[in-house]
C-alpha atoms as a PDB file:
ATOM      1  CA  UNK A   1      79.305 132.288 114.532  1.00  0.00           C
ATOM      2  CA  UNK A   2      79.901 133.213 111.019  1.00  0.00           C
ATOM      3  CA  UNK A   3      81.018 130.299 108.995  1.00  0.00           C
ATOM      4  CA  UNK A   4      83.732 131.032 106.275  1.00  0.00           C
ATOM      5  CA  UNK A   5      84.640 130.103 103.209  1.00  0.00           C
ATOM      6  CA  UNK A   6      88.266 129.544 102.972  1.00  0.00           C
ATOM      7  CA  UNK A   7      90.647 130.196 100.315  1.00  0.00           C
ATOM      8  CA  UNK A   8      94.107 128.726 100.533  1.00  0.00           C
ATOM      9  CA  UNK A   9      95.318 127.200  97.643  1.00  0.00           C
ATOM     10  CA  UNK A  10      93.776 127.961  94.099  1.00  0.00           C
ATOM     11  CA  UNK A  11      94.259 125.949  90.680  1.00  0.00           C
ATOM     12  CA  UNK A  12      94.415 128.167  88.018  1.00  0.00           C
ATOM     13  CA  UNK A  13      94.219 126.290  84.509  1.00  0.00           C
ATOM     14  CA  UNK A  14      95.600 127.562  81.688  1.00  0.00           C
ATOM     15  CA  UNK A  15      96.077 126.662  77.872  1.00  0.00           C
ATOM     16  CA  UNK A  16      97.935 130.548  77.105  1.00  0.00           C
ATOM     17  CA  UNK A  17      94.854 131.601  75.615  1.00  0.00           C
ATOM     18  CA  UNK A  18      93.451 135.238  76.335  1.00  0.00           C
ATOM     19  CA  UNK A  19      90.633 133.716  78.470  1.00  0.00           C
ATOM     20  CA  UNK A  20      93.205 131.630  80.668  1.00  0.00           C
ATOM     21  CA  UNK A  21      95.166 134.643  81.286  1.00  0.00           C
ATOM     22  CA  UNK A  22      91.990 136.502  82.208  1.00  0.00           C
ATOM     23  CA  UNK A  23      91.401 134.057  84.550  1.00  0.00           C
ATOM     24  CA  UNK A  24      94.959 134.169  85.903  1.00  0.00           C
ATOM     25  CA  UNK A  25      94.118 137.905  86.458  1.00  0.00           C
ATOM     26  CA  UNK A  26      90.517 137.397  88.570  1.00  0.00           C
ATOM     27  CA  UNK A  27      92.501 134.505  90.665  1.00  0.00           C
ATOM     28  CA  UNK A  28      95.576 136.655  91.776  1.00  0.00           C
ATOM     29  CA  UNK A  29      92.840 139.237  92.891  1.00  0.00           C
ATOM     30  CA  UNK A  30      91.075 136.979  95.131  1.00  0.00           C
ATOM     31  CA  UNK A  31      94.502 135.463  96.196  1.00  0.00           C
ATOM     32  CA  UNK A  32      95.676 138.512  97.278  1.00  0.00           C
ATOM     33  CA  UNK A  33      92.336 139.225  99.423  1.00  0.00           C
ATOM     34  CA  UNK A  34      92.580 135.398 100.754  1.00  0.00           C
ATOM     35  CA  UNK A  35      96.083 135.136 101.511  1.00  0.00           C
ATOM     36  CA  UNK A  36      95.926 132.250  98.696  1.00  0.00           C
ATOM     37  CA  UNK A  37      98.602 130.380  97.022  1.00  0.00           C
ATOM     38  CA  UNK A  38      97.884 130.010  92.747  1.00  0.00           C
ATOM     39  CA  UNK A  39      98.909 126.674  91.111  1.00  0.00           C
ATOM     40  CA  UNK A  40      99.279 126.874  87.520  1.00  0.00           C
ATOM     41  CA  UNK A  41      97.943 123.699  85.423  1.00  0.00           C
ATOM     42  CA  UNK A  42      98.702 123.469  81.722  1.00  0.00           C
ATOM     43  CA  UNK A  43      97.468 120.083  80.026  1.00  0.00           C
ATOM     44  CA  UNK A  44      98.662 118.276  77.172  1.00  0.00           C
ATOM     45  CA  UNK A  45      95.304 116.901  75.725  1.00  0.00           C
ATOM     46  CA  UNK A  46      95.473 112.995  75.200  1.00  0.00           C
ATOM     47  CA  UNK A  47      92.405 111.071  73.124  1.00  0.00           C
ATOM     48  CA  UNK A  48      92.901 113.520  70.371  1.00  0.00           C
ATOM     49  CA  UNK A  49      95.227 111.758  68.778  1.00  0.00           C
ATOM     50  CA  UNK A  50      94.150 108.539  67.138  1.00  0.00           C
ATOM     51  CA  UNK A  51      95.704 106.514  64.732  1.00  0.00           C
ATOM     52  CA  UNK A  52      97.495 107.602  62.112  1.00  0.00           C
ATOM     53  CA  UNK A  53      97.557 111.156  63.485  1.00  0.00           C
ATOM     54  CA  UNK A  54      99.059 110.021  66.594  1.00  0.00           C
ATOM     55  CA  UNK A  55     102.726 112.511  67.315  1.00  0.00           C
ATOM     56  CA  UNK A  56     106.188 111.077  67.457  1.00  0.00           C
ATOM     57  CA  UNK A  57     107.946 110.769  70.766  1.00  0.00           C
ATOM     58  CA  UNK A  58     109.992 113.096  69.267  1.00  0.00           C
ATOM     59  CA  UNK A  59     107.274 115.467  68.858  1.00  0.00           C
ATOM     60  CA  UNK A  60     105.589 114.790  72.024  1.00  0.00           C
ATOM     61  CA  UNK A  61     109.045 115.078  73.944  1.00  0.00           C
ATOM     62  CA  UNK A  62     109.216 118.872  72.437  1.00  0.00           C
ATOM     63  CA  UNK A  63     105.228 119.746  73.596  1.00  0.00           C
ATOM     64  CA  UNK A  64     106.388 118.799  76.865  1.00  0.00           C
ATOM     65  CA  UNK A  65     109.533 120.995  76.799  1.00  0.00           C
ATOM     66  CA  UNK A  66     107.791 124.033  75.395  1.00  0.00           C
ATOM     67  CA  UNK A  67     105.261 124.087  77.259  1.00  0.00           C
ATOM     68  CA  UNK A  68     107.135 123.428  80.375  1.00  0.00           C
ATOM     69  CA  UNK A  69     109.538 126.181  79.865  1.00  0.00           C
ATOM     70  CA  UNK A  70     106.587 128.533  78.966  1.00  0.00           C
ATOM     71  CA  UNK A  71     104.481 127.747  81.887  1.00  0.00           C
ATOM     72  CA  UNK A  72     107.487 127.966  83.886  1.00  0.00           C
ATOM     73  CA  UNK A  73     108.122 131.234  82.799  1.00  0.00           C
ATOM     74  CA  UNK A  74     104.888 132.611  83.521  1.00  0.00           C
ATOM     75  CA  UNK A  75     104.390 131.304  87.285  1.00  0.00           C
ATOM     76  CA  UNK A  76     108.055 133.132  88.228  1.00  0.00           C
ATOM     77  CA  UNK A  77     106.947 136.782  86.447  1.00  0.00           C
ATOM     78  CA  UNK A  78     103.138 135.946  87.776  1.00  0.00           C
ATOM     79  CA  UNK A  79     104.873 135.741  91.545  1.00  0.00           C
ATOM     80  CA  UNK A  80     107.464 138.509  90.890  1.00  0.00           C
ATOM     81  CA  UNK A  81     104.970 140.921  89.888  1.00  0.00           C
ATOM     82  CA  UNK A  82     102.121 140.089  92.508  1.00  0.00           C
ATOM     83  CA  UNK A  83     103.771 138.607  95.588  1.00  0.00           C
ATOM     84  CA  UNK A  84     102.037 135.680  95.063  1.00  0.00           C
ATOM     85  CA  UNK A  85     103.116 131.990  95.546  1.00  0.00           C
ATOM     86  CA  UNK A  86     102.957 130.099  92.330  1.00  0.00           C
ATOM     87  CA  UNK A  87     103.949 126.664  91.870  1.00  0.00           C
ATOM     88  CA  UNK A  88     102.847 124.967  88.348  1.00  0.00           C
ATOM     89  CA  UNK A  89     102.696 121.631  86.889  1.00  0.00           C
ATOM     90  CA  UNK A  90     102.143 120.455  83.149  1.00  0.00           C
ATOM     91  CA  UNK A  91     100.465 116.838  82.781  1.00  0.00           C
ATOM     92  CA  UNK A  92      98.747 114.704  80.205  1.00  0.00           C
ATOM     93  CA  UNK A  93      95.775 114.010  79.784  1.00  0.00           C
ATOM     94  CA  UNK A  94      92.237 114.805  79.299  1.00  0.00           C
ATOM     95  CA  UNK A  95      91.352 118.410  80.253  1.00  0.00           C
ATOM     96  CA  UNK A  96      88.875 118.316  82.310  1.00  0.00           C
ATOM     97  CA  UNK A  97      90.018 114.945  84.167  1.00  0.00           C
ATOM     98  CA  UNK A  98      93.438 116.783  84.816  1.00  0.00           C
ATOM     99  CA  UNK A  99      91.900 119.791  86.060  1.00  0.00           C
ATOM    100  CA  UNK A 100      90.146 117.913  89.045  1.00  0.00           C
ATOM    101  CA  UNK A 101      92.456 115.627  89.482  1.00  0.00           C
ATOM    102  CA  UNK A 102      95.395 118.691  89.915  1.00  0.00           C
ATOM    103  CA  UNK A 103      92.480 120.271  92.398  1.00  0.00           C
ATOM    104  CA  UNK A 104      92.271 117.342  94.467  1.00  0.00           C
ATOM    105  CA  UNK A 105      96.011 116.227  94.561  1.00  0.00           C
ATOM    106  CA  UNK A 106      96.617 119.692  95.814  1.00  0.00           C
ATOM    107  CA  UNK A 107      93.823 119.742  98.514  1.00  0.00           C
ATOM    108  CA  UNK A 108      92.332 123.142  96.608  1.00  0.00           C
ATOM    109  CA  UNK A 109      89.726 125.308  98.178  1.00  0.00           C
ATOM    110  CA  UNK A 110      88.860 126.372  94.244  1.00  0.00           C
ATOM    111  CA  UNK A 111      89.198 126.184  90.694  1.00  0.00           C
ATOM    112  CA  UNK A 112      89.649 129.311  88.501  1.00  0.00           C
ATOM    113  CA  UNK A 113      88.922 128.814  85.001  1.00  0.00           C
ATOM    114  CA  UNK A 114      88.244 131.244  81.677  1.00  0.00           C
ATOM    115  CA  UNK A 115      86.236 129.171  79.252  1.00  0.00           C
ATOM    116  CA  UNK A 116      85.333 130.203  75.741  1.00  0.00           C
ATOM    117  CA  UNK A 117      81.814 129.554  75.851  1.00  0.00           C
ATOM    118  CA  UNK A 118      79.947 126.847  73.584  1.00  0.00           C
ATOM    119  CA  UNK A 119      76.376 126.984  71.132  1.00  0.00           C
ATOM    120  CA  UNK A 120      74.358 124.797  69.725  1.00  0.00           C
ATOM    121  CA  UNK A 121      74.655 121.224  69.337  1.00  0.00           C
ATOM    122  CA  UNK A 122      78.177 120.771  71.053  1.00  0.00           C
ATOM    123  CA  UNK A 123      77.011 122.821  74.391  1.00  0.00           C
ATOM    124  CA  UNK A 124      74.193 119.618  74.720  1.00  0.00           C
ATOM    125  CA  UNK A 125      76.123 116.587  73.409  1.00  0.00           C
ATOM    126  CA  UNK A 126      80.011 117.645  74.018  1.00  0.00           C
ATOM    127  CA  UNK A 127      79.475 120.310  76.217  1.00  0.00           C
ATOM    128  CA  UNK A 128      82.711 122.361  77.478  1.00  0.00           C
ATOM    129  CA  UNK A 129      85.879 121.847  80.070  1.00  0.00           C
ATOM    130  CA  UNK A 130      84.743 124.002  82.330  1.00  0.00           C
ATOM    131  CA  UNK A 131      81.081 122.593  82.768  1.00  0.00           C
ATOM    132  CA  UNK A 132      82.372 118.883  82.735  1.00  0.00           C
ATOM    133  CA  UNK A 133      85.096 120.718  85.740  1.00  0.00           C
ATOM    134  CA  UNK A 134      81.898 122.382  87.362  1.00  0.00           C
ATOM    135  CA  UNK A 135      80.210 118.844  87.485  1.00  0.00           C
ATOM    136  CA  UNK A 136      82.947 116.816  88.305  1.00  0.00           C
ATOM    137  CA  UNK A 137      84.833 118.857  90.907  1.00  0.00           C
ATOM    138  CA  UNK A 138      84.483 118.187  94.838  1.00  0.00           C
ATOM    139  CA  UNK A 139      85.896 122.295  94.884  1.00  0.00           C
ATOM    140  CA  UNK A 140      83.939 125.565  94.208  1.00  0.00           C
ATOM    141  CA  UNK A 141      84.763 126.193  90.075  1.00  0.00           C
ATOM    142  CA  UNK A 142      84.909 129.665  89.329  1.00  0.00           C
ATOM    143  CA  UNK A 143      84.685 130.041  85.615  1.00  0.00           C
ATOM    144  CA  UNK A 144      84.969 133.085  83.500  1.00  0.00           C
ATOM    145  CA  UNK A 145      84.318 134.046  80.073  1.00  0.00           C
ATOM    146  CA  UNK A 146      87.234 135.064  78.035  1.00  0.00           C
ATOM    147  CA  UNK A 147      85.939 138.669  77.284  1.00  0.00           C
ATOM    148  CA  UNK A 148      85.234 139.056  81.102  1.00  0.00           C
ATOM    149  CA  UNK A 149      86.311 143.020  82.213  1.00  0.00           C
ATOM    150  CA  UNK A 150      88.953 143.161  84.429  1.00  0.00           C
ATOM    151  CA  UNK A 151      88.568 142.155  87.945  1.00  0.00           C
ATOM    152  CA  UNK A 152      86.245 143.827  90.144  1.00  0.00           C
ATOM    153  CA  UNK A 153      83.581 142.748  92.702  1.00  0.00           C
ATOM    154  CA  UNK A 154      81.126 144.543  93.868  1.00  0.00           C
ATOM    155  CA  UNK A 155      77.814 143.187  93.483  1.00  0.00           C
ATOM    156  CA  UNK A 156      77.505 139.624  93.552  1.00  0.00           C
ATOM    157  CA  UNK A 157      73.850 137.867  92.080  1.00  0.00           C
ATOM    158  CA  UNK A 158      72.570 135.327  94.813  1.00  0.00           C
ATOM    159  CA  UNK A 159      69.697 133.142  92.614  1.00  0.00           C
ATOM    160  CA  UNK A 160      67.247 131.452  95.411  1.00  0.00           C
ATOM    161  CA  UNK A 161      64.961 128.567  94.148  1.00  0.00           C
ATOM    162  CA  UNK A 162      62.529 126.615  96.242  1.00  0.00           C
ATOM    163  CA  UNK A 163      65.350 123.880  96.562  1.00  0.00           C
ATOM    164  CA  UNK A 164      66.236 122.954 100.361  1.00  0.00           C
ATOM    165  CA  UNK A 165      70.275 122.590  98.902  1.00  0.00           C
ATOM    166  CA  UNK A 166      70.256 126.268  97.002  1.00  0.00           C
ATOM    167  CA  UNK A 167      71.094 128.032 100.427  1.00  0.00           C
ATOM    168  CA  UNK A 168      74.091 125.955 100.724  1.00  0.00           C
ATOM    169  CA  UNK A 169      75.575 128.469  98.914  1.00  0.00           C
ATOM    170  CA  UNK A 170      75.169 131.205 101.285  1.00  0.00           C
ATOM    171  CA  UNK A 171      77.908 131.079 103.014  1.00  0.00           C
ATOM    172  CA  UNK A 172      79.949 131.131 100.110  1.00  0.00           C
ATOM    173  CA  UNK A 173      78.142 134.556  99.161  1.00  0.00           C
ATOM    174  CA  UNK A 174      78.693 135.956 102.175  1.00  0.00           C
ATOM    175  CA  UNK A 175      82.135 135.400 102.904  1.00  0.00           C
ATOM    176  CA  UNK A 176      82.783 136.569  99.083  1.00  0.00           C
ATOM    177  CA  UNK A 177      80.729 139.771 100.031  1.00  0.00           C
ATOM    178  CA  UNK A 178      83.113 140.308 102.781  1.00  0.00           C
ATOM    179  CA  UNK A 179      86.540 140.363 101.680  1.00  0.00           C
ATOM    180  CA  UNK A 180      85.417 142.218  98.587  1.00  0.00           C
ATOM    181  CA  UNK A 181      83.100 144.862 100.527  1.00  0.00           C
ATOM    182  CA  UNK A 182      80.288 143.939  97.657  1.00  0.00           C
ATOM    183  CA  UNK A 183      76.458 143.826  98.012  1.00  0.00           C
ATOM    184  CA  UNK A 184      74.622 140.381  97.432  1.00  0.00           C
ATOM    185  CA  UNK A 185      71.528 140.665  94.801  1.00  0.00           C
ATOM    186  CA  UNK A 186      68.462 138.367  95.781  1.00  0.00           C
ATOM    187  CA  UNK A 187      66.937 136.852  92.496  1.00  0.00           C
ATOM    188  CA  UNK A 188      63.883 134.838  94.221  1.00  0.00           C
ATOM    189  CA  UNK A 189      63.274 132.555  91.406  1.00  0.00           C
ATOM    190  CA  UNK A 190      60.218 131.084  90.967  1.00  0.00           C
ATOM    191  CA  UNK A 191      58.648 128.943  87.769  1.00  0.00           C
ATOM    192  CA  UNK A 192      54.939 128.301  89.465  1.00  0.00           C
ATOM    193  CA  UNK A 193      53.109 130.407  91.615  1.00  0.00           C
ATOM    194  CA  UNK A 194      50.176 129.587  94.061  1.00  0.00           C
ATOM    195  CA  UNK A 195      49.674 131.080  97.532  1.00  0.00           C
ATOM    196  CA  UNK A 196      51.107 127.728  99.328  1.00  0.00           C
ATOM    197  CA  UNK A 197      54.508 127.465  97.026  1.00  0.00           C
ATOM    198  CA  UNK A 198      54.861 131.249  98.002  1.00  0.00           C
ATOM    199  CA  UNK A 199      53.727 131.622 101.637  1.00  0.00           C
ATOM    200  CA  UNK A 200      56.808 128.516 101.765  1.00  0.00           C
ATOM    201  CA  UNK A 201      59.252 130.166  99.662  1.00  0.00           C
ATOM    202  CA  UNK A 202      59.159 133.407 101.479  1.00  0.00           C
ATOM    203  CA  UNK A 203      59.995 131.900 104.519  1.00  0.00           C
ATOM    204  CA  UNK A 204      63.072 130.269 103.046  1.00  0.00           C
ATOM    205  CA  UNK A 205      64.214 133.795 101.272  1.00  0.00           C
ATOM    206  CA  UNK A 206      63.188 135.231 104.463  1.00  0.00           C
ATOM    207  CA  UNK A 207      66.086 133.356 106.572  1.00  0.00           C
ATOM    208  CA  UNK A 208      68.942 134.068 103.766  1.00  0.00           C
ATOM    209  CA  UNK A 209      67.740 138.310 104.111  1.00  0.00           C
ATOM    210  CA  UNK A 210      67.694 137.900 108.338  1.00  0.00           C
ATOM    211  CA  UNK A 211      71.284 135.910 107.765  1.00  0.00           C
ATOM    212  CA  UNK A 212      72.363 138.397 106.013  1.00  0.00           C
ATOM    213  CA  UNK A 213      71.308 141.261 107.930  1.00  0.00           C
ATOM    214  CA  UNK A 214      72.943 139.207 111.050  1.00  0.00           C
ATOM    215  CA  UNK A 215      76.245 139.644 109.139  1.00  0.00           C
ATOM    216  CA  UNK A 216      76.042 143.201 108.233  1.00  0.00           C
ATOM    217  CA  UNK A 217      76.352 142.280 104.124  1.00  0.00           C
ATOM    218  CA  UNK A 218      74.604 145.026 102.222  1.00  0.00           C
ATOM    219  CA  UNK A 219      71.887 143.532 100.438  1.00  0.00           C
ATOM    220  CA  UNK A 220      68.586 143.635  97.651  1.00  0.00           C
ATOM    221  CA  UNK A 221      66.007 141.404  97.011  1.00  0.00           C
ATOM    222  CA  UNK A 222      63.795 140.603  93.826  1.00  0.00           C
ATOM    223  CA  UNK A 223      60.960 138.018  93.185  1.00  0.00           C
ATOM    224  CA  UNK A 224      61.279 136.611  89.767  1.00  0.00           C
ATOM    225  CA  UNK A 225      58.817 134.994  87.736  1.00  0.00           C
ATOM    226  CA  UNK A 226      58.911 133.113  84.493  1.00  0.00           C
ATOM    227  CA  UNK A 227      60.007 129.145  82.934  1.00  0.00           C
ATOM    228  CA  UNK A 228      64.179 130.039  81.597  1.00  0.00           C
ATOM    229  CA  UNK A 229      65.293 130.489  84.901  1.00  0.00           C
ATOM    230  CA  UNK A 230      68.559 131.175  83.441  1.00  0.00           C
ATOM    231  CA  UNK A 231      67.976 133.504  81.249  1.00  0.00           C
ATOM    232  CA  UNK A 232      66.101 135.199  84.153  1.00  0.00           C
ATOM    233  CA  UNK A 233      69.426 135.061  86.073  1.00  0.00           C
ATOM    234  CA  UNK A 234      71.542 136.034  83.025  1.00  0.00           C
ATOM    235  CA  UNK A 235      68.976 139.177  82.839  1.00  0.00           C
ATOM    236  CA  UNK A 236      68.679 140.071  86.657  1.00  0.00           C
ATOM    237  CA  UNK A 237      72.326 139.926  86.662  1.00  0.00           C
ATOM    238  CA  UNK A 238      72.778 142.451  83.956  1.00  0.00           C
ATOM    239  CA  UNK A 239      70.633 144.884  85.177  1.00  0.00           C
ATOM    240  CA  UNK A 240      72.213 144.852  88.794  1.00  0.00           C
ATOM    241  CA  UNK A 241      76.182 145.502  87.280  1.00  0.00           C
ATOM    242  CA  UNK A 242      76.697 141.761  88.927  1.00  0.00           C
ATOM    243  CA  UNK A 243      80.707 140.777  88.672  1.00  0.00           C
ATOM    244  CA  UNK A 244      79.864 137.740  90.299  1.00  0.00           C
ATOM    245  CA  UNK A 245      76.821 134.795  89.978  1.00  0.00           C
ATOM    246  CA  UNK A 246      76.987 132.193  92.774  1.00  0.00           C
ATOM    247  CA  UNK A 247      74.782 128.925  91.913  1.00  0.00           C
ATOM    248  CA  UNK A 248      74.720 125.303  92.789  1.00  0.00           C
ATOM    249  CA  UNK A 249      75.343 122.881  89.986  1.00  0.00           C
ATOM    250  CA  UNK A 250      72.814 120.039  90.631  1.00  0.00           C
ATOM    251  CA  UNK A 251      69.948 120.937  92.578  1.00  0.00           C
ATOM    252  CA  UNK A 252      68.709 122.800  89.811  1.00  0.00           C
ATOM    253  CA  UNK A 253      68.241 119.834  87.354  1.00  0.00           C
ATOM    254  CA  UNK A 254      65.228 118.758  89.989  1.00  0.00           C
ATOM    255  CA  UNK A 255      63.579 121.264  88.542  1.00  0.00           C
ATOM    256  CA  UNK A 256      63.093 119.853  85.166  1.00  0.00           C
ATOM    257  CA  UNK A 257      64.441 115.981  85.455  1.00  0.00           C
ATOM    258  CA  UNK A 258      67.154 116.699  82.508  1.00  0.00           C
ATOM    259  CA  UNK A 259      70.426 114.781  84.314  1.00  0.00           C
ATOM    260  CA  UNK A 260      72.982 117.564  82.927  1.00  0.00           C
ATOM    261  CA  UNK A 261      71.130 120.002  84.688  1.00  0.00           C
ATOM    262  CA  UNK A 262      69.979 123.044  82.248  1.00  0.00           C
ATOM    263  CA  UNK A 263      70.058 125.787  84.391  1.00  0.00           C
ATOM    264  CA  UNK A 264      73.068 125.436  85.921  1.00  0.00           C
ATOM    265  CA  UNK A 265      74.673 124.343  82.295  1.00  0.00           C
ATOM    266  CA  UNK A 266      73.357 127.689  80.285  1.00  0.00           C
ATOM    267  CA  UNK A 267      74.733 129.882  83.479  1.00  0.00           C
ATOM    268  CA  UNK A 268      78.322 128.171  83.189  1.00  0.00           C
ATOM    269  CA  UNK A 269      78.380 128.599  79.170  1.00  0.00           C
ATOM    270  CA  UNK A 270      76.734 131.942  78.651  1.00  0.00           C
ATOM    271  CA  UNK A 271      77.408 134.187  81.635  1.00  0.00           C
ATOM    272  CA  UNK A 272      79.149 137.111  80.512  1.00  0.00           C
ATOM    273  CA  UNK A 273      80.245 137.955  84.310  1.00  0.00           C
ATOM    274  CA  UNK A 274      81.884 135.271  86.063  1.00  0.00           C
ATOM    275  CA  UNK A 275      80.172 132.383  87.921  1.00  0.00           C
ATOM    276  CA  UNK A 276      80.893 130.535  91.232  1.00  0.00           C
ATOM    277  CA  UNK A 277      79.747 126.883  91.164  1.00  0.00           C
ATOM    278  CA  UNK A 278      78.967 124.982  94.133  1.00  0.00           C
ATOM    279  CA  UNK A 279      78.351 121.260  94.305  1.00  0.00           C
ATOM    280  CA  UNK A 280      75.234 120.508  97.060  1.00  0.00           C
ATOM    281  CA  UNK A 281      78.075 117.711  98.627  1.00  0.00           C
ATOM    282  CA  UNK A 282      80.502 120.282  99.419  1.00  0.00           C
ATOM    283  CA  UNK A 283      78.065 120.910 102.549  1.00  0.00           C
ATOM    284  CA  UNK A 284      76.303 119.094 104.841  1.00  0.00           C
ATOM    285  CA  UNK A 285      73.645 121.364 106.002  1.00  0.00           C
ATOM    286  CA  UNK A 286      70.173 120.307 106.320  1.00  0.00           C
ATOM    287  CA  UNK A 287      67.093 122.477 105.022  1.00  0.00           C
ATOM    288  CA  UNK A 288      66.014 122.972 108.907  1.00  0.00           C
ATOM    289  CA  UNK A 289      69.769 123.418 109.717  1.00  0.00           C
ATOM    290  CA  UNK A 290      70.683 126.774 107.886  1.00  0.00           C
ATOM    291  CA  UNK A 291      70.471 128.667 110.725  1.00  0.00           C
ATOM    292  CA  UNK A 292      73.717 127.084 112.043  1.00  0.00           C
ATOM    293  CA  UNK A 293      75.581 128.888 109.274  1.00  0.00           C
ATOM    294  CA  UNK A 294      74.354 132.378 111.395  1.00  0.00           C
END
């Protein structure tokens, strides 16, 4: 029997920026199609201030209250204007530890998060919120750029390495695909090619097109070739319209050894269409197990 992917509670962070409340705006659509509740989070960054720069009670006591009040203020016209239950919290902190720790406290099904997007030398040695939420969070992250179009779902990119934990994230897909009526986009990914690796790979793509098929999900499927598997993604997705990328977040650093995982990392920072993160540990399915998900 089809196995779901359910959507009952959703943490929404937010910082008032343009991204968050593009975020807000993706997450009240997928509420709406789960039946979802939204939980506001705004965080009042900690660490920052060192020293002599540290703020007065005074001045902390007034963050607090503003931002309080403002959050406030958007969870009651956010649920008068959708139908939507919002609750909201504001807490201290560091970002990223807040975020997850607000997702678990809550028992969320998911994390929806705009992020700015980082270059250079602080996407390798800071890195950003939302990939240190993506890594750290026992809950799908969804994370969206900031200059993300306005929410809409119809085809959603399904990347496919020769990784026994990428098909994890099927079911996710497929559920997705679903609710939203979309069509789910193959991108076979391969970095090496011999007539073993592929004779082996095709039978693992092979099961995700008969699952699919099983379920009735429209779908495509594409062999790609080449060493930047994310740009390869970025590019597929692109030329497919994709709204929506759905990856794992660690399998994909076997590929090269690097421990932050590269792949996974340039899809969370420089995806212009949202992307779905899935950690391998959120399931427990075995490689020769998949077809239990069908």
């Amino acid at each position: 029997m089809f196995s779901e992917f359910k959507i009952e509670k959703i943490v929404v962070p937010t910082d008032f920026s343009e991204s968050a409340y593009v975020a807000i705006d993706h997450a009240v659509d997928v509420a709406k199609r789960f039946g979802a509740e939204l939980h506001l989070v705004h965080v009042l960054e900690t660490g920052a201030y060192q020293g002599i720069f540290a703020p007065s009670k005074k001045t902390e006591y007034n963050e607090l209250e503003e931002a309080q009040l403002k959050l406030q203020e958007d969870a009651q016209n956010l649920e008068a204007k959708s139908g939507i239950s919002v609750s909201q919290e504001v807490v201290r902190g560091r970002i990223y530890e807040e975020i997850v720790a607000a997702a678990d406290d809550s028992d969320a099904d998911l994390i929806i998060m705009g992020t700015h997007g980082t270059s250079g030398w602080e996407e390798f040695f800071v890195g950003s919120n939302a990939f240190k939420v993506v890594t750290q969070s026992s809950c799908p992250v969804l994370s969206i750029q900031g200059k993300a179009t306005r929410p809409e779902l119809k085809n959603i990119i399904l990347p496919i390495d020769n990784t026994p934990e990428t098909r994890q994230k099927v079911r996710y897909a497929a559920t997705i695909a679903k609710k939203f009526g979309a069509t789910i986009h193959i991108a076979s990914l391969l970095t090496e090619d011999s007539e073993d690796i592929r004779y082996d790979f095709e039978k693992k793509v092979n099961q995700v097109v008969e699952y699919l098929d099983r379920e009735e999900i429209p779908h495509t499927q594409t062999v790609l070739q080449g060493s930047n598997l994310a740009t390869m993604t970025m590019n597929f997705a692109e030329s497919k319209g994709g709204n929506l990328i759905v990856m794992m977040t660690e399998q994909e650093s076997n590929l090269t050894g690097f421990l932050m995982g590269p792949f996974a990392q340039q899809v969370v920072n420089h995806s212009k269409i949202p992307v779905l993160s899935i950690s391998p540990e959120e399931l427990s399915i075995a490689d020769d197990s998949f077809h239990a998900l069908g």
